[in-house]
C-alpha atoms as a PDB file:
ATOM      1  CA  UNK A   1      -8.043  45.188 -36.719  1.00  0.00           C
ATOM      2  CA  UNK A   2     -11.151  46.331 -34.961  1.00  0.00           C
ATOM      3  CA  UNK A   3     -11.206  46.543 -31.081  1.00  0.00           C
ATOM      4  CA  UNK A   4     -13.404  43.825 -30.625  1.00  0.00           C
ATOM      5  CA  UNK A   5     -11.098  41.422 -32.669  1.00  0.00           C
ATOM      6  CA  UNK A   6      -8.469  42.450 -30.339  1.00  0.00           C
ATOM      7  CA  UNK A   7     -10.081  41.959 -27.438  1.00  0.00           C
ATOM      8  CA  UNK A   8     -10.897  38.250 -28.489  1.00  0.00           C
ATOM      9  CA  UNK A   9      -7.260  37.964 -29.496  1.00  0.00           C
ATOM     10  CA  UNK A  10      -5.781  38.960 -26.024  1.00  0.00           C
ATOM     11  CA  UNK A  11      -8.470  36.925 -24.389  1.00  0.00           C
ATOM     12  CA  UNK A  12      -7.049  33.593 -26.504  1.00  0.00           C
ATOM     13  CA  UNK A  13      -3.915  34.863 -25.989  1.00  0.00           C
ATOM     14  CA  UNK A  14      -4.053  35.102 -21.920  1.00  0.00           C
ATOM     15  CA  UNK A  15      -6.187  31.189 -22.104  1.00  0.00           C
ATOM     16  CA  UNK A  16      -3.073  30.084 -23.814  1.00  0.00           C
ATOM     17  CA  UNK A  17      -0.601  31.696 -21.226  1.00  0.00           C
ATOM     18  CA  UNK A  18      -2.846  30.336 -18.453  1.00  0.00           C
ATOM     19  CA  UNK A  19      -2.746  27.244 -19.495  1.00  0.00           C
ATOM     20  CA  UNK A  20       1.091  26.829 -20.372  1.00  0.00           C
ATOM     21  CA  UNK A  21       1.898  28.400 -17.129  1.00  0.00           C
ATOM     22  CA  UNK A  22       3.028  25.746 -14.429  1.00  0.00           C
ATOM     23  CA  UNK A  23       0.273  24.313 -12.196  1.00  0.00           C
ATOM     24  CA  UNK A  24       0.220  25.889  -8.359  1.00  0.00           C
ATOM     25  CA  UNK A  25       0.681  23.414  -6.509  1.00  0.00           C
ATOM     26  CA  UNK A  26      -0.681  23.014  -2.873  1.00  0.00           C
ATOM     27  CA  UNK A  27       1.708  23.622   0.109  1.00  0.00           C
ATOM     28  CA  UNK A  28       2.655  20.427   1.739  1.00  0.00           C
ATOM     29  CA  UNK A  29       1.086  20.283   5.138  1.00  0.00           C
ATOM     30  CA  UNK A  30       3.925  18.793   7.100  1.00  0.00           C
ATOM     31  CA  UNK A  31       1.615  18.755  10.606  1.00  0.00           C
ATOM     32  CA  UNK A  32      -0.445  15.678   8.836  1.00  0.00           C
ATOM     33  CA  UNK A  33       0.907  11.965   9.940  1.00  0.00           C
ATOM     34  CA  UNK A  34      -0.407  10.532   6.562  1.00  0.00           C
ATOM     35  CA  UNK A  35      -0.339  11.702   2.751  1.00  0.00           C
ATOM     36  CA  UNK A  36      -1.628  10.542  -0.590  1.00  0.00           C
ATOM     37  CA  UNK A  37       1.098  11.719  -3.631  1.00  0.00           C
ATOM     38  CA  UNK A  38      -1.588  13.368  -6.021  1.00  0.00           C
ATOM     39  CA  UNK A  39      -0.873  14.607  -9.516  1.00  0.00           C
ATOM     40  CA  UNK A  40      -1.508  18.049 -11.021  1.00  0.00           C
ATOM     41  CA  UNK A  41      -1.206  19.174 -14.778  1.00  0.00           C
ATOM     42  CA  UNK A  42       1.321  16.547 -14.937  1.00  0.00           C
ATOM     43  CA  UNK A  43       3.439  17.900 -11.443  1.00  0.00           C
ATOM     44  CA  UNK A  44       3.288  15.544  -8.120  1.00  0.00           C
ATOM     45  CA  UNK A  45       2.876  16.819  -4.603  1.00  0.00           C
ATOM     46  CA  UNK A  46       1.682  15.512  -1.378  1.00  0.00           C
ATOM     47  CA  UNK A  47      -1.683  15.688  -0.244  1.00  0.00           C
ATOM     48  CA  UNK A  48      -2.458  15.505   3.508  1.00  0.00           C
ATOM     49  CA  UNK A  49      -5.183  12.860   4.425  1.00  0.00           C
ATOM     50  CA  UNK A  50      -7.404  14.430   6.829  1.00  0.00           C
ATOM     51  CA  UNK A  51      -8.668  11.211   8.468  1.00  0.00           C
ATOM     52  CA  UNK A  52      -6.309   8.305   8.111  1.00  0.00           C
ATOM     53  CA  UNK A  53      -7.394   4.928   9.166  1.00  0.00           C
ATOM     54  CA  UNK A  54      -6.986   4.179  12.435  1.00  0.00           C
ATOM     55  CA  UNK A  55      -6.096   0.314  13.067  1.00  0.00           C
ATOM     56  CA  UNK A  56      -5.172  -0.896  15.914  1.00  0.00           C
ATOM     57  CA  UNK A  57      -2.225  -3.745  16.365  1.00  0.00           C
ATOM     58  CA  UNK A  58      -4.317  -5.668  18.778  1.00  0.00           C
ATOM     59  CA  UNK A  59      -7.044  -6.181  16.457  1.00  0.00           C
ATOM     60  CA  UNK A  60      -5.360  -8.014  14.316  1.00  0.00           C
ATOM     61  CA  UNK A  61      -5.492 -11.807  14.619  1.00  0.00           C
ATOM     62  CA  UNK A  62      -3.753 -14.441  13.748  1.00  0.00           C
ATOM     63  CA  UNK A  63      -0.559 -12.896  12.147  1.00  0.00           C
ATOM     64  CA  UNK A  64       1.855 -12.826  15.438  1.00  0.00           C
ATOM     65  CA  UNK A  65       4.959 -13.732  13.390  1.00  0.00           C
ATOM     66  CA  UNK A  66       4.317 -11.236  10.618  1.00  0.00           C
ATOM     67  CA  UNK A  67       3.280  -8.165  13.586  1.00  0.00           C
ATOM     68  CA  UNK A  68       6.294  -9.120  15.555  1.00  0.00           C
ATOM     69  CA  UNK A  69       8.809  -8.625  12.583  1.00  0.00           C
ATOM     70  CA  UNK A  70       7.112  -6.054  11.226  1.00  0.00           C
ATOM     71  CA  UNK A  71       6.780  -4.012  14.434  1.00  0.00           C
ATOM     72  CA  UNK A  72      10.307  -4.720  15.316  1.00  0.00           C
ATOM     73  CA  UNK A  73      11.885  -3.286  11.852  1.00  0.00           C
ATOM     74  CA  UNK A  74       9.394  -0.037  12.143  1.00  0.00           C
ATOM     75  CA  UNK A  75      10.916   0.275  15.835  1.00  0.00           C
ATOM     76  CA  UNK A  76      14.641   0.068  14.469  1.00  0.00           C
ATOM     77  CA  UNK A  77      13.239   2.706  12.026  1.00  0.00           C
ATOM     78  CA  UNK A  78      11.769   5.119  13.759  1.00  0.00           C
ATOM     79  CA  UNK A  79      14.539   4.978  16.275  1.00  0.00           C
ATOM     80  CA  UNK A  80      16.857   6.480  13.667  1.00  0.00           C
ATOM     81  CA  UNK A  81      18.342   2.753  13.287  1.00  0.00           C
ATOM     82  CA  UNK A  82      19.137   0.655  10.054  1.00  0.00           C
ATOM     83  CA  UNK A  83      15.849  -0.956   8.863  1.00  0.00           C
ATOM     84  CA  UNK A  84      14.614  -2.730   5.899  1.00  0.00           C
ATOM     85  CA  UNK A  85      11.817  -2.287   2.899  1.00  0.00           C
ATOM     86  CA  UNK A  86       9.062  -4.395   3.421  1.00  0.00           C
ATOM     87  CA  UNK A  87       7.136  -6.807   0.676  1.00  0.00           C
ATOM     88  CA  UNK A  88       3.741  -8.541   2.039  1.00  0.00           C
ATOM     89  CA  UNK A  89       2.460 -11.031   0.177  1.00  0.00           C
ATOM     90  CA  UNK A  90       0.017 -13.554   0.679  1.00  0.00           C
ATOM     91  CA  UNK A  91      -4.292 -13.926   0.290  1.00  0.00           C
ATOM     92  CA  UNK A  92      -6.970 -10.867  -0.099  1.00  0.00           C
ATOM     93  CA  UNK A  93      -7.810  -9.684   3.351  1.00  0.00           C
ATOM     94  CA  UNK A  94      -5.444 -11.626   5.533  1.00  0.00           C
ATOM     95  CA  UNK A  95      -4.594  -8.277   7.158  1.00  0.00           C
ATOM     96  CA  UNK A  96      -1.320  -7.531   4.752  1.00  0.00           C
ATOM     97  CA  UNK A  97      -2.336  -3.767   4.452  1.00  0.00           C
ATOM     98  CA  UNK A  98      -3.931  -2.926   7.545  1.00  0.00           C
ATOM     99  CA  UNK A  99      -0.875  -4.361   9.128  1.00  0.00           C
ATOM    100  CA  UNK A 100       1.223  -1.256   7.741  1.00  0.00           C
ATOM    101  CA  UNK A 101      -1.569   1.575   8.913  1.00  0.00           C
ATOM    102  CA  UNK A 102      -1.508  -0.491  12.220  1.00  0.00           C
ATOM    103  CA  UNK A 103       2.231   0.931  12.301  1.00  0.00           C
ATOM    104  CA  UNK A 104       1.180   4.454  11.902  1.00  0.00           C
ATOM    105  CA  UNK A 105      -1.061   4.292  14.613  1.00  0.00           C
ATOM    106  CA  UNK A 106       1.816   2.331  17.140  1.00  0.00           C
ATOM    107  CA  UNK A 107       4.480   5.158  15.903  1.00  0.00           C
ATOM    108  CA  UNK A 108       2.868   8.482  15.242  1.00  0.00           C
ATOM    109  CA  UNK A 109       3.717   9.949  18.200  1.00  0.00           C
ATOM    110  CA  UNK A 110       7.081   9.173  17.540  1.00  0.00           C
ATOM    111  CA  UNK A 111       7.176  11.149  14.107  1.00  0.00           C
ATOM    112  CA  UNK A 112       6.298   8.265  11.728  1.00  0.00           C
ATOM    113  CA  UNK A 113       4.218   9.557   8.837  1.00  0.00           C
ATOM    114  CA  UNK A 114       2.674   7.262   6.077  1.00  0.00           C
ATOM    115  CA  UNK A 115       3.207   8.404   2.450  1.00  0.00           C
ATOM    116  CA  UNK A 116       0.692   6.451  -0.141  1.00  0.00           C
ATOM    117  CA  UNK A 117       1.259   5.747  -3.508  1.00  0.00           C
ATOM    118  CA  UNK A 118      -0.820   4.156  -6.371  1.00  0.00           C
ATOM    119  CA  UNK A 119       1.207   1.140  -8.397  1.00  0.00           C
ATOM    120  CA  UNK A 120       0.585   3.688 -11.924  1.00  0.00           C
ATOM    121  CA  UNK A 121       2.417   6.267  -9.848  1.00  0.00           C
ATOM    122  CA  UNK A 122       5.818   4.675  -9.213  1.00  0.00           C
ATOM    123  CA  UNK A 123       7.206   6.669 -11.911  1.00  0.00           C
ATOM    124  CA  UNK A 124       7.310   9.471  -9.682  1.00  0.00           C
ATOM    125  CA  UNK A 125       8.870   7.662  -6.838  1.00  0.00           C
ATOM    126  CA  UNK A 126      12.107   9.213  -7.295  1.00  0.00           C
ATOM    127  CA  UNK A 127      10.561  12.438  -6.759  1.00  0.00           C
ATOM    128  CA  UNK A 128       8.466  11.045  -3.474  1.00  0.00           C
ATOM    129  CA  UNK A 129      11.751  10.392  -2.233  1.00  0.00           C
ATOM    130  CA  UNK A 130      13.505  13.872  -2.881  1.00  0.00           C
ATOM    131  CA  UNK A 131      10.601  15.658  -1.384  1.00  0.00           C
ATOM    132  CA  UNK A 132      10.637  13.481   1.582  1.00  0.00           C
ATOM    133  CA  UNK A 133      14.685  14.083   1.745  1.00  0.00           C
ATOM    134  CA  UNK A 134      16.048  16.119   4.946  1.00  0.00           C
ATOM    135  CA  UNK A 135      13.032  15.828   6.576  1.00  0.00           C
ATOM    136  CA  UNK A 136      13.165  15.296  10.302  1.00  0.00           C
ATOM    137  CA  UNK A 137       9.966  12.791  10.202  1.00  0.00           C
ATOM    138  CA  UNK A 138      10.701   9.506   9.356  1.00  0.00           C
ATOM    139  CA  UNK A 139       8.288   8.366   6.230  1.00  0.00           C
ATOM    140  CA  UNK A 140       6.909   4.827   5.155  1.00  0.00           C
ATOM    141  CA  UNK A 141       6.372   5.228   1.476  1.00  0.00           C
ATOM    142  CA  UNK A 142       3.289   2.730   1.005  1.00  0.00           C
ATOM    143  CA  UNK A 143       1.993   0.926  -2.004  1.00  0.00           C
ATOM    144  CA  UNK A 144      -0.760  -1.162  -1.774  1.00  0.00           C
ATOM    145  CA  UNK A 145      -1.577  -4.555  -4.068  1.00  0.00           C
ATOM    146  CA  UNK A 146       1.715  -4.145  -5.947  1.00  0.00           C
ATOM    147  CA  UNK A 147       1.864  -6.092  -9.245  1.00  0.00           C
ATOM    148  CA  UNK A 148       2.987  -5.369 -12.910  1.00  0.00           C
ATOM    149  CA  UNK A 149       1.760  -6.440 -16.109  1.00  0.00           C
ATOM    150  CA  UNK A 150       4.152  -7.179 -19.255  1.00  0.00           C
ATOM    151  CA  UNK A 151       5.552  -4.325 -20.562  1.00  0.00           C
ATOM    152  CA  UNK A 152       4.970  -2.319 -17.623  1.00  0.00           C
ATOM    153  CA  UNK A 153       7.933  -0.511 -17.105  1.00  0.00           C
ATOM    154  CA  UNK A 154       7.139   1.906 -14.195  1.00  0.00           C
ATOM    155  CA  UNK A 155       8.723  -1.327 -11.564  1.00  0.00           C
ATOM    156  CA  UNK A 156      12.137   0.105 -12.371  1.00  0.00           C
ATOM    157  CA  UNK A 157      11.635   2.795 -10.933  1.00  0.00           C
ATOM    158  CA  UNK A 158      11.076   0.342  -7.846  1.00  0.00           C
ATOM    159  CA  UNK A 159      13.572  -1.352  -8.454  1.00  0.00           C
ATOM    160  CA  UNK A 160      16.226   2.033  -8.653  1.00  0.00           C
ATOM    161  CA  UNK A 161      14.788   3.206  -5.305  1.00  0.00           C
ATOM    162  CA  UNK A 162      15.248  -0.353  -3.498  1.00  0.00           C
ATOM    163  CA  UNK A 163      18.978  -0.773  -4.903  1.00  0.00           C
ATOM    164  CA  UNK A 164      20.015   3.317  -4.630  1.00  0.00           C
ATOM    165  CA  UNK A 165      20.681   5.501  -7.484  1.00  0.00           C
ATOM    166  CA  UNK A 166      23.071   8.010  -7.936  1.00  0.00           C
ATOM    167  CA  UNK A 167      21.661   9.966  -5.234  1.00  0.00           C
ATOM    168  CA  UNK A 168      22.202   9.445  -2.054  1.00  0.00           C
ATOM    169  CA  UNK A 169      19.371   7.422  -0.709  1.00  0.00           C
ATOM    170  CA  UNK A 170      17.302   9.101   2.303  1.00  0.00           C
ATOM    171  CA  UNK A 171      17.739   7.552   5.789  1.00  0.00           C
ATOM    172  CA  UNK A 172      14.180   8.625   6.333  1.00  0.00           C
ATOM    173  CA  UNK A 173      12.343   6.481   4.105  1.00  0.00           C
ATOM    174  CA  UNK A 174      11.201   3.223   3.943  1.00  0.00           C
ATOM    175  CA  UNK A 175       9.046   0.999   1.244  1.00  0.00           C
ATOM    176  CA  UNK A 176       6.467  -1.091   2.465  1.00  0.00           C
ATOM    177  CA  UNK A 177       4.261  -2.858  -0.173  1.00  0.00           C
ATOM    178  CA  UNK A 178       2.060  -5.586   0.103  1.00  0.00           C
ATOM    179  CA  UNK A 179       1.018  -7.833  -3.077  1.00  0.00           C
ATOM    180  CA  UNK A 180      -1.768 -10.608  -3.696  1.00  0.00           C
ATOM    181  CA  UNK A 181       1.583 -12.230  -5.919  1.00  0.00           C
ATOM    182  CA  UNK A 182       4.257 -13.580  -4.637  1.00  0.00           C
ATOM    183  CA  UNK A 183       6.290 -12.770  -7.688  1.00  0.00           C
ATOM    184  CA  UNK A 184       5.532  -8.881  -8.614  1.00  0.00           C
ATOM    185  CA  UNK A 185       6.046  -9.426 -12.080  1.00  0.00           C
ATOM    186  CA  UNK A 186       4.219 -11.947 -14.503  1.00  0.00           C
ATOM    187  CA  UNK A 187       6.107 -15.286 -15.530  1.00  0.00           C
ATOM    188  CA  UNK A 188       5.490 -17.629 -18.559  1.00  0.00           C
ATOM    189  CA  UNK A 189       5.736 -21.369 -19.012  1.00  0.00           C
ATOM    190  CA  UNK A 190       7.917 -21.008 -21.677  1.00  0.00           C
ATOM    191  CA  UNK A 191      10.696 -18.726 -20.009  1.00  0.00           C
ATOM    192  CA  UNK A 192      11.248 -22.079 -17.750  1.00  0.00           C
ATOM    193  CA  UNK A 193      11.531 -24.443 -20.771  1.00  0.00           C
ATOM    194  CA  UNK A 194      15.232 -25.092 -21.196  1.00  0.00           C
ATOM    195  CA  UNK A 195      16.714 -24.226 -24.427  1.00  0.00           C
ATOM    196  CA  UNK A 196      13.252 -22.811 -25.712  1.00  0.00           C
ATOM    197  CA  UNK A 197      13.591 -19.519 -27.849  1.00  0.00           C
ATOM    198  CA  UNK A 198      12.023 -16.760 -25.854  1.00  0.00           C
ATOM    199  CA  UNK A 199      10.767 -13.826 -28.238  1.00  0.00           C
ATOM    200  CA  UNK A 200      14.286 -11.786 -29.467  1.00  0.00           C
ATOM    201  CA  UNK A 201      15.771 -12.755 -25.875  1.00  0.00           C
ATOM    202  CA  UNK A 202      19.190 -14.308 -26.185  1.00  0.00           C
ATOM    203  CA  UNK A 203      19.249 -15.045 -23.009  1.00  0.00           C
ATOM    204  CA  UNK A 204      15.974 -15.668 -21.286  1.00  0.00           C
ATOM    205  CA  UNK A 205      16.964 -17.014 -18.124  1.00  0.00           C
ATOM    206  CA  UNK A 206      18.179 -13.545 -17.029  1.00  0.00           C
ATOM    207  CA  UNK A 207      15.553 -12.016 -17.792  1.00  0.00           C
ATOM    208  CA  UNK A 208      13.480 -14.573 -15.560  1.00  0.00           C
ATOM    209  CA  UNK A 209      16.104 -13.790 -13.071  1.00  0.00           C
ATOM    210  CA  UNK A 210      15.308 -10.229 -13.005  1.00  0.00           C
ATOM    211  CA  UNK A 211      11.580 -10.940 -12.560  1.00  0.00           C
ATOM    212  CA  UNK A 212      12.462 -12.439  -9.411  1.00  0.00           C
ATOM    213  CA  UNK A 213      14.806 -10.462  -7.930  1.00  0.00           C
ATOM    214  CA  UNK A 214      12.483  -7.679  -7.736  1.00  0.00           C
ATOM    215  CA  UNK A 215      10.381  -9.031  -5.024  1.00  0.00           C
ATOM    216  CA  UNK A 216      14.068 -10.101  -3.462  1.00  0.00           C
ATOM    217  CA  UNK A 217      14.873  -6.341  -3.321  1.00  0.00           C
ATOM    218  CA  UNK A 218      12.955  -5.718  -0.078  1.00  0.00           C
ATOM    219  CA  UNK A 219      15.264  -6.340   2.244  1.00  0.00           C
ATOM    220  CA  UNK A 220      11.815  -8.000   5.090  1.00  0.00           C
ATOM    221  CA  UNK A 221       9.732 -10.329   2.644  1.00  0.00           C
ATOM    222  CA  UNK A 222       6.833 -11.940   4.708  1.00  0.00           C
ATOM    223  CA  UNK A 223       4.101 -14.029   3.447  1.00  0.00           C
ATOM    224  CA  UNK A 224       0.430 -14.388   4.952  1.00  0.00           C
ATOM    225  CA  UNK A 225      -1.922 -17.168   4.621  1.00  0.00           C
ATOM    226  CA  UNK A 226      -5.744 -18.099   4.303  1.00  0.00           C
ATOM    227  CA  UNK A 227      -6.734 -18.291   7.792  1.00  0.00           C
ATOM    228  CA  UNK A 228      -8.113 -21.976   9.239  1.00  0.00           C
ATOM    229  CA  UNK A 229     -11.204 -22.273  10.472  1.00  0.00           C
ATOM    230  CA  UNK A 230     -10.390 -21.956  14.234  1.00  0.00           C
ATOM    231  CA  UNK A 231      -8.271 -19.014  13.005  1.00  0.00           C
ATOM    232  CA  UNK A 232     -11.421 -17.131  11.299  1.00  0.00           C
ATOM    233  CA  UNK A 233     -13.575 -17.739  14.457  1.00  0.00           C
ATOM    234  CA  UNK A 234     -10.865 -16.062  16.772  1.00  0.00           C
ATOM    235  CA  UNK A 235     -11.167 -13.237  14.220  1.00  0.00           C
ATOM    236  CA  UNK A 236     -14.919 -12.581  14.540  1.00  0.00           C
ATOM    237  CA  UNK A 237     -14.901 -13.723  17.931  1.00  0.00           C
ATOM    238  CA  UNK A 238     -12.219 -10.644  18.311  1.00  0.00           C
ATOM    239  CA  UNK A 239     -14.382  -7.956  16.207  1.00  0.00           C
ATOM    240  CA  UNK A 240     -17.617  -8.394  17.641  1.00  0.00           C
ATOM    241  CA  UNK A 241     -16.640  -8.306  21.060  1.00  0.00           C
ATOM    242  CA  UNK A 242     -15.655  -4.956  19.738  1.00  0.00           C
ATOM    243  CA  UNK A 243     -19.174  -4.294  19.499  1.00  0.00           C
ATOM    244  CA  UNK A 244     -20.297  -6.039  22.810  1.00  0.00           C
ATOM    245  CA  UNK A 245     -20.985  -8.795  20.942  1.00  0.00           C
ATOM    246  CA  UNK A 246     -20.729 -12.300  22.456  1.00  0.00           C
ATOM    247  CA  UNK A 247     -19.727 -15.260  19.834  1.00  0.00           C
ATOM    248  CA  UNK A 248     -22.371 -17.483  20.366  1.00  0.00           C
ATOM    249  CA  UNK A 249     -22.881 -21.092  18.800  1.00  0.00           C
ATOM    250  CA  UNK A 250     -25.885 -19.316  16.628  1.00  0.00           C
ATOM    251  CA  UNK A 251     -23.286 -16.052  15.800  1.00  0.00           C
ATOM    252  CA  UNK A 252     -20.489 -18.970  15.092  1.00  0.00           C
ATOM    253  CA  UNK A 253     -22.901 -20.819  12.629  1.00  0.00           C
ATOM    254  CA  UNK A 254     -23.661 -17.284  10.964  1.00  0.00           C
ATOM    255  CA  UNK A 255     -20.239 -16.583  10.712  1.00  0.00           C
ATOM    256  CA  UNK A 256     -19.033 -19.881   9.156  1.00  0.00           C
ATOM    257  CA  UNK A 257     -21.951 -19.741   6.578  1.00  0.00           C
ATOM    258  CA  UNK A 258     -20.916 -15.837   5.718  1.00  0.00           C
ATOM    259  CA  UNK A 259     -17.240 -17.163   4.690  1.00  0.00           C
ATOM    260  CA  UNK A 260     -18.711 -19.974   3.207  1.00  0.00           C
ATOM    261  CA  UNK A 261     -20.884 -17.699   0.816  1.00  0.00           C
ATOM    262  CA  UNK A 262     -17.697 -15.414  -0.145  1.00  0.00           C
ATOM    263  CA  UNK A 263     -15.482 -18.500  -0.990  1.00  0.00           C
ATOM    264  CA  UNK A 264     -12.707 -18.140   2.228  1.00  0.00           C
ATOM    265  CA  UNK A 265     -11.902 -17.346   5.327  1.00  0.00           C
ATOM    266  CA  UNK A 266      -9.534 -14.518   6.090  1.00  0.00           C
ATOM    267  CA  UNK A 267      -9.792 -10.950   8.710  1.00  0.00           C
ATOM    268  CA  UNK A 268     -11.572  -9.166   5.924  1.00  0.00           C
ATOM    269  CA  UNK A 269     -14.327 -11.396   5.819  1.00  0.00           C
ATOM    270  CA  UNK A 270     -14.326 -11.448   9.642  1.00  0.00           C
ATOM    271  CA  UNK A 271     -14.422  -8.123  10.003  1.00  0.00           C
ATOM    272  CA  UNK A 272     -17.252  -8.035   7.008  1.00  0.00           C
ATOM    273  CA  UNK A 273     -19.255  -9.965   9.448  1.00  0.00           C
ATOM    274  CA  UNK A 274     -18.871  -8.738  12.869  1.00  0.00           C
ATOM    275  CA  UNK A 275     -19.898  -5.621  10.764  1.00  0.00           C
ATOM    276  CA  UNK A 276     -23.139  -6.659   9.186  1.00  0.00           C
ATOM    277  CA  UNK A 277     -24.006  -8.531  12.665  1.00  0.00           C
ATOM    278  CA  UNK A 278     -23.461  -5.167  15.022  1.00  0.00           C
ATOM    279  CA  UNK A 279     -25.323  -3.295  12.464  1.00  0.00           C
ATOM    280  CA  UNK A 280     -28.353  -5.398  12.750  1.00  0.00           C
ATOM    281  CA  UNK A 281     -28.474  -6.059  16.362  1.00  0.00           C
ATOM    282  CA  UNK A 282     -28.288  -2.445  16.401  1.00  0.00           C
ATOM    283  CA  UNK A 283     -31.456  -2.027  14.035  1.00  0.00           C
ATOM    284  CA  UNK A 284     -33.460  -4.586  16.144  1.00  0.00           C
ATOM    285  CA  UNK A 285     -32.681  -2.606  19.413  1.00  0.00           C
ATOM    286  CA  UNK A 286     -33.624   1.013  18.344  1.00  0.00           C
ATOM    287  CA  UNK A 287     -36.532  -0.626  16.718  1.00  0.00           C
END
């Protein structure tokens, strides 16, 4: 074998090694109050989010009942107290997610960190959990518009972290999830017809049983609702005073015809508004 054929052959050889060798994975940055879980050559690890979204409590309208029993739980939580997972569920923007930041911002200061993790990524949520364990922050494992398809078999591993496993569960995590479904996994007409053969299942009913009691698992289940009209113009009224921004009857019209155009009313579209209204009240002043 000549020396150039060698050299290619050590060169193929050392791509191989290179590329069987485990991935390096970044050092967790435990100084950050909010992470993403990120995945490497097939290994997990937590990457820090250098500017997390700050939301505020009181700029969130129309959900007292929902901030009030959220906010209390957190408390119990980050107080080193017994607390519950938390399922949201309810319309698009009715403030279900921005709810759960507004907890980070309330409790940073008193160690509360925010862990997100995408719905294909609950696999791995054993392994969130054990990397979290021992630590003296207290985390809020997040997961945002939580649903499963048929088949999809990644919600046990939900399921095994809500009910405990063989390890011991960590006192310093909690799940909070929000969902546009009230039931996270999908049901059929004919699993509710009585005595109708369901596929191979013997017996359906438990199966339909089991769909259910997933959502049941979270231990603070709260639902949100499309906002009323009133409701949606306390919302924009809210955000643009935010931008020194009076709610006018010419600003109300504008807003009303803005949800109208997107089908709803809700704190997203509010906030979608106020938004698009500052920005152009901005243009016509500089110009």
């Amino acid at each position: 074998m000549n020396e150039n054929l060698m050299q290619d052959l050590l060169t193929q050889l050392t791509r191989i090694a290179d590329a069987l060798a485990p991935a390096s994975l970044p050092a967790t940055d435990w100084s950050a109050t909010a992470y993403r879980w990120r995945k490497k050559a097939g290994q997990g690890y937590l990457e820090s989010v250098l500017h997390p979204h700050q939301v505020r409590l009181d700029s969130l309208k129309n959900i007292e009942p929902q901030k009030i029993q959220v906010l209390a739980n957190t408390q119990q939580f980050v107080s080193g107290k017994p607390a519950n997972n938390v399922l949201l569920t309810g319309g698009r923007g009715t403030g279900k997610s921005s709810l759960i930041k507004a907890m980070l911002h309330e409790f940073s200061a008193h160690h509360l960190r925010l862990v997100e993790i995408d719905r294909t990524d609950l696999v791995d949520l054993p392994d969130v959990i054990e990397t979290l364990y021992g630590r003296p922050e207290r985390f809020i494992v997040f997961c945002d518009d939580l649903s499963f398809d048929e088949g999809d078999d990644s919600y046990k591993a939900l399921k095994s972290a809500l009910d405990g496993t063989i390890s011991a569960p960590g006192e310093n995590v909690v799940i909070y999830a929000t969902s546009n479904r009230r039931h996270l996994l999908p049901e059929y007409f004919e699993e509710n017809a009585a005595g109708r053969k369901v596929g191979e299942e013997i017996h359906p009913a438990e199966a339909v049983d089991d769909k259910i009691a997933l959502s049941e698992r979270f231990g603070l289940w709260l639902s949100f609702y499309p906002f009323s009209q009133q409701e949606y113009l306390a919302a924009v009224s809210g955000w643009l005073t935010g931008y020194g921004i009076l709610l006018t009857p010419e600003n109300e019209r504008l807003a009303l015809q803005w949800a109208q155009a997107r089908g709803g009313r809700s704190g997203r579209i509010a906030w979608q508004f106020a938004r698009d209204l500052a920005g152009k009240h901005a243009m016509e002043t500089n110009s």
